[in-house]
C-alpha atoms as a PDB file:
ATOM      1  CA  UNK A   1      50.332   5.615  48.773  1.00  0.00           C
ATOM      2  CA  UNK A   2      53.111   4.482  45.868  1.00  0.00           C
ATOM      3  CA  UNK A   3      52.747   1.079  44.679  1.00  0.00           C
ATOM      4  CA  UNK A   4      54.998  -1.013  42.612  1.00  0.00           C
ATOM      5  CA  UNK A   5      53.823  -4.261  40.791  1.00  0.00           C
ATOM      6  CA  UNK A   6      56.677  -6.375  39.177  1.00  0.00           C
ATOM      7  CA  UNK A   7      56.115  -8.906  36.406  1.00  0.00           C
ATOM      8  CA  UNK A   8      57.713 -11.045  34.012  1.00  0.00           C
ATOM      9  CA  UNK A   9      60.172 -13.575  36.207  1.00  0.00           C
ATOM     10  CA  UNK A  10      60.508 -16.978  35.250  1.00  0.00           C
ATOM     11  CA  UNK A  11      62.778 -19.871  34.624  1.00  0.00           C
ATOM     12  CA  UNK A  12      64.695 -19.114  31.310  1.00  0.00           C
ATOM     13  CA  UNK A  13      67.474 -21.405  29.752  1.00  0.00           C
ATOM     14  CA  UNK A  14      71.026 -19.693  29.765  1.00  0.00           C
ATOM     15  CA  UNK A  15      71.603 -17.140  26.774  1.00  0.00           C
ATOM     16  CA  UNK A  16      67.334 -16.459  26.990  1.00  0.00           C
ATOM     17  CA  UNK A  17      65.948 -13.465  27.628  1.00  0.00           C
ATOM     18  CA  UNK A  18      63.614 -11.526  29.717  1.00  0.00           C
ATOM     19  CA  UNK A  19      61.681  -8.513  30.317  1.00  0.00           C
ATOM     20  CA  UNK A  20      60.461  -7.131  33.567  1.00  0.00           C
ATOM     21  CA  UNK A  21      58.147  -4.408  34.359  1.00  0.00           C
ATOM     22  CA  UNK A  22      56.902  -2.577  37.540  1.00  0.00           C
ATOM     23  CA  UNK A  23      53.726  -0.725  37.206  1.00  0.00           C
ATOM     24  CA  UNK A  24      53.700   1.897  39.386  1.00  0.00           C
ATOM     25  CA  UNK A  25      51.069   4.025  41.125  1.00  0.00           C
ATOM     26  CA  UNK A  26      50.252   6.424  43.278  1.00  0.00           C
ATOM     27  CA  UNK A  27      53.260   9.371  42.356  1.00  0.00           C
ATOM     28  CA  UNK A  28      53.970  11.174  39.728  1.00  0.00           C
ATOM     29  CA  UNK A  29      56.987   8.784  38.564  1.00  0.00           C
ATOM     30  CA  UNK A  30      58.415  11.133  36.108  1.00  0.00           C
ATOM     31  CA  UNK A  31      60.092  12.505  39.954  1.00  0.00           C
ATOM     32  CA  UNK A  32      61.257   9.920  40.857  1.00  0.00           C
ATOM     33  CA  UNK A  33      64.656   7.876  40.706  1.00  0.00           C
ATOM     34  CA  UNK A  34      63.323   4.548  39.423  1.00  0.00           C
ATOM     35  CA  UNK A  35      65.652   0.848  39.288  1.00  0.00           C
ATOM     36  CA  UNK A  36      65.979  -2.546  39.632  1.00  0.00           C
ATOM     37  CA  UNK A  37      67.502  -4.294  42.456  1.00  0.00           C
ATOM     38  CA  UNK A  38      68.029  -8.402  43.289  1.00  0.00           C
ATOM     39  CA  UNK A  39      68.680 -10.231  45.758  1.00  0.00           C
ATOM     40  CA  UNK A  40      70.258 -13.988  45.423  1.00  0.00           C
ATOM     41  CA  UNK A  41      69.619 -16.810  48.151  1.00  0.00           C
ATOM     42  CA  UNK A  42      72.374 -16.048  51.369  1.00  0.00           C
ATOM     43  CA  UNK A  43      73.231 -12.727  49.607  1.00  0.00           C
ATOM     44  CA  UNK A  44      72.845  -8.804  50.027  1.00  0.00           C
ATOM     45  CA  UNK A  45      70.536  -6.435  47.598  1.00  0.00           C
ATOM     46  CA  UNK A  46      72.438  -5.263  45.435  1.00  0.00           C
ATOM     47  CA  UNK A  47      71.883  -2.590  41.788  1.00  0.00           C
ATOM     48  CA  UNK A  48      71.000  -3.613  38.972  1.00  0.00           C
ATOM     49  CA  UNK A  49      70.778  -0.687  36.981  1.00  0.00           C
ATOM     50  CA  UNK A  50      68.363   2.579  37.911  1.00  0.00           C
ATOM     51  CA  UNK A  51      67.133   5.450  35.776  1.00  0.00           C
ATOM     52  CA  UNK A  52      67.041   8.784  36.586  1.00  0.00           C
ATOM     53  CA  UNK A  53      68.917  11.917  35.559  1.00  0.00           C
ATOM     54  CA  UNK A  54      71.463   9.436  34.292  1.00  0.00           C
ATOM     55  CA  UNK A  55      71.407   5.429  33.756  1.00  0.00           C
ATOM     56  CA  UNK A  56      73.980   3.892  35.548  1.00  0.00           C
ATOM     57  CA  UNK A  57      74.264  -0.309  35.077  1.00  0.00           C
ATOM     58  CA  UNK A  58      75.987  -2.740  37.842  1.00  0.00           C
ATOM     59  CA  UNK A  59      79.706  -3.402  35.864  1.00  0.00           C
ATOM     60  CA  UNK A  60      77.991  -7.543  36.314  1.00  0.00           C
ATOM     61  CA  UNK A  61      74.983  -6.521  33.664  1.00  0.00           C
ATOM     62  CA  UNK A  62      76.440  -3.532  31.415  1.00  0.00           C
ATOM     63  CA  UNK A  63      76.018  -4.536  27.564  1.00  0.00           C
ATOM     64  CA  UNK A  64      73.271  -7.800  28.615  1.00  0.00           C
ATOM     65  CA  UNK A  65      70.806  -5.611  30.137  1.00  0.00           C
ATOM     66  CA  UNK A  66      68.397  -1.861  29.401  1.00  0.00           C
ATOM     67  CA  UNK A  67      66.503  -0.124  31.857  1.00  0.00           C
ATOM     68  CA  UNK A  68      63.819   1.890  30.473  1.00  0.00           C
ATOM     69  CA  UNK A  69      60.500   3.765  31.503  1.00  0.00           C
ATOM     70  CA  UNK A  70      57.399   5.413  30.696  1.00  0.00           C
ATOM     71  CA  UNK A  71      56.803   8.243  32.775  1.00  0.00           C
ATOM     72  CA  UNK A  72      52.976   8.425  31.550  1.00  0.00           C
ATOM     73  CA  UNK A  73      52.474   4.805  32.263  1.00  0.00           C
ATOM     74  CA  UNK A  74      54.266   4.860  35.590  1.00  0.00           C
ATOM     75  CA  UNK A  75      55.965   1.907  34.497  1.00  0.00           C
ATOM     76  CA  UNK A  76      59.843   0.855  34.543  1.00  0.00           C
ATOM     77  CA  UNK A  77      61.039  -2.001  32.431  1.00  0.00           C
ATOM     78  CA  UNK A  78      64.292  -4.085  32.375  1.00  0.00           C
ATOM     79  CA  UNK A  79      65.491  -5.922  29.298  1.00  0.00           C
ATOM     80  CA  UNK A  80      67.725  -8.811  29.792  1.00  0.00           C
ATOM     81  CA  UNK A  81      69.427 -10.460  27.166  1.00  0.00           C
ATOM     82  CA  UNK A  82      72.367 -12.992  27.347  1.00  0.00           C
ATOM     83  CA  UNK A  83      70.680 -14.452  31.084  1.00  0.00           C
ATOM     84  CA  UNK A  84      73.326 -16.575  32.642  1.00  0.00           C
ATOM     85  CA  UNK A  85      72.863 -18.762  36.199  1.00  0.00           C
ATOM     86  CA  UNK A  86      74.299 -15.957  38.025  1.00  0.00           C
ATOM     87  CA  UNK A  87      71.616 -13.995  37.084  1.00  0.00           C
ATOM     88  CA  UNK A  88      69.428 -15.700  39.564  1.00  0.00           C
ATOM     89  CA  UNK A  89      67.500 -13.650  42.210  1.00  0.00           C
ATOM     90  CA  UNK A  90      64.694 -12.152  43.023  1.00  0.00           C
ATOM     91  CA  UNK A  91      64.300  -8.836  41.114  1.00  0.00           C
ATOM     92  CA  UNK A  92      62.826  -6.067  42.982  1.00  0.00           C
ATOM     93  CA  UNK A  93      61.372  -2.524  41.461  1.00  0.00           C
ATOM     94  CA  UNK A  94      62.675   0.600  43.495  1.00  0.00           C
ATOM     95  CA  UNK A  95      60.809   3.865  43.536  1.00  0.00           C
ATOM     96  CA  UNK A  96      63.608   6.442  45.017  1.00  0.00           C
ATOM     97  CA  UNK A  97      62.348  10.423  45.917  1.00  0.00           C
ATOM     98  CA  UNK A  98      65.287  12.661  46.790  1.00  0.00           C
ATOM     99  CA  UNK A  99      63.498  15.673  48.592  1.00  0.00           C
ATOM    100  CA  UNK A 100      64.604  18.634  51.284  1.00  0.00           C
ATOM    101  CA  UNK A 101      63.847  16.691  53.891  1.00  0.00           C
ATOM    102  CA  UNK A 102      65.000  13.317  52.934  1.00  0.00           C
ATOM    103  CA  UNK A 103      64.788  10.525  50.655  1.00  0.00           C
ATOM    104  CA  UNK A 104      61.733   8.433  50.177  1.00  0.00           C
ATOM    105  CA  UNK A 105      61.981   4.511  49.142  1.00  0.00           C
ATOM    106  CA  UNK A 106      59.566   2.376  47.598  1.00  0.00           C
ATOM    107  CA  UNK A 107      60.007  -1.171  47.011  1.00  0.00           C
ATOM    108  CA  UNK A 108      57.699  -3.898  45.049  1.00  0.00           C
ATOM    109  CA  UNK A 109      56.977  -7.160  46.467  1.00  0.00           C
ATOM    110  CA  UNK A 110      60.014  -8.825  43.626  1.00  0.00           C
ATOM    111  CA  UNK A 111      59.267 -11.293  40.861  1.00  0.00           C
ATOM    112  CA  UNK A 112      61.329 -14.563  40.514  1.00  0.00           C
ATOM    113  CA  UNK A 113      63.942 -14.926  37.945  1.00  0.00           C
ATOM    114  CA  UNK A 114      66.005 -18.597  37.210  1.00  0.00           C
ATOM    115  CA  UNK A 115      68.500 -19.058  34.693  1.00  0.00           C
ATOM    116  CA  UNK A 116      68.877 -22.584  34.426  1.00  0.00           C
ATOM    117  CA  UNK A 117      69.141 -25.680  31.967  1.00  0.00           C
END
């Protein structure tokens, strides 16, 4: 069974910073398509940025934000620098298998972030 544990939301003044991480267990991660997703009040999921044969960003967090992970840790991070208010949302870890018989999601259970004054 794959678990993902997020961490490190919180209420941050604009131009703060944060790091998340999602522990992850359960799967050999180093397989797997890992990234960050959010989801704002009255608004869809959308990318933030996922890892996996290549690092692709969302065009709203390129240059303010790094995904990284450690494959032996099971663990995906997300450095965010530069936070503004629109960066508001729930952040949720994603744990994506592509396999021959069809792709596998995992989600975490999201950690709050606010960027406010």
């Amino acid at each position: 069974q794959v678990q993902l544990v997020e961490s490190g939301g919180g209420l941050v003044q604009p131009g703060g910073s944060l790091t998340l991480s999602c522990a992850g267990s359960g799967a050999i991660f180093s397989s797997y398509v890992m990234g960050w997703y959010r989801q704002a009040p009255e608004n869809q999921r959308e990318l933030v940025a996922v890892s996996g044969a290549m690092i692709h960003y969302a065009d709203s967090v390129k240059g303010r934000f790094t995904i990284s992970r450690d494959n032996a840790k099971g663990t995906v991070y997300l450095q965010m620098n530069s936070l503004k208010p629109e960066d508001t949302a729930v952040y949720y870890c994603n744990a994506r298998l592509n396999t021959d018989d069809g792709r596998y999601d995992y989600w975490g259970q999201g950690t709050q972030v606010t960027v406010s004054s």
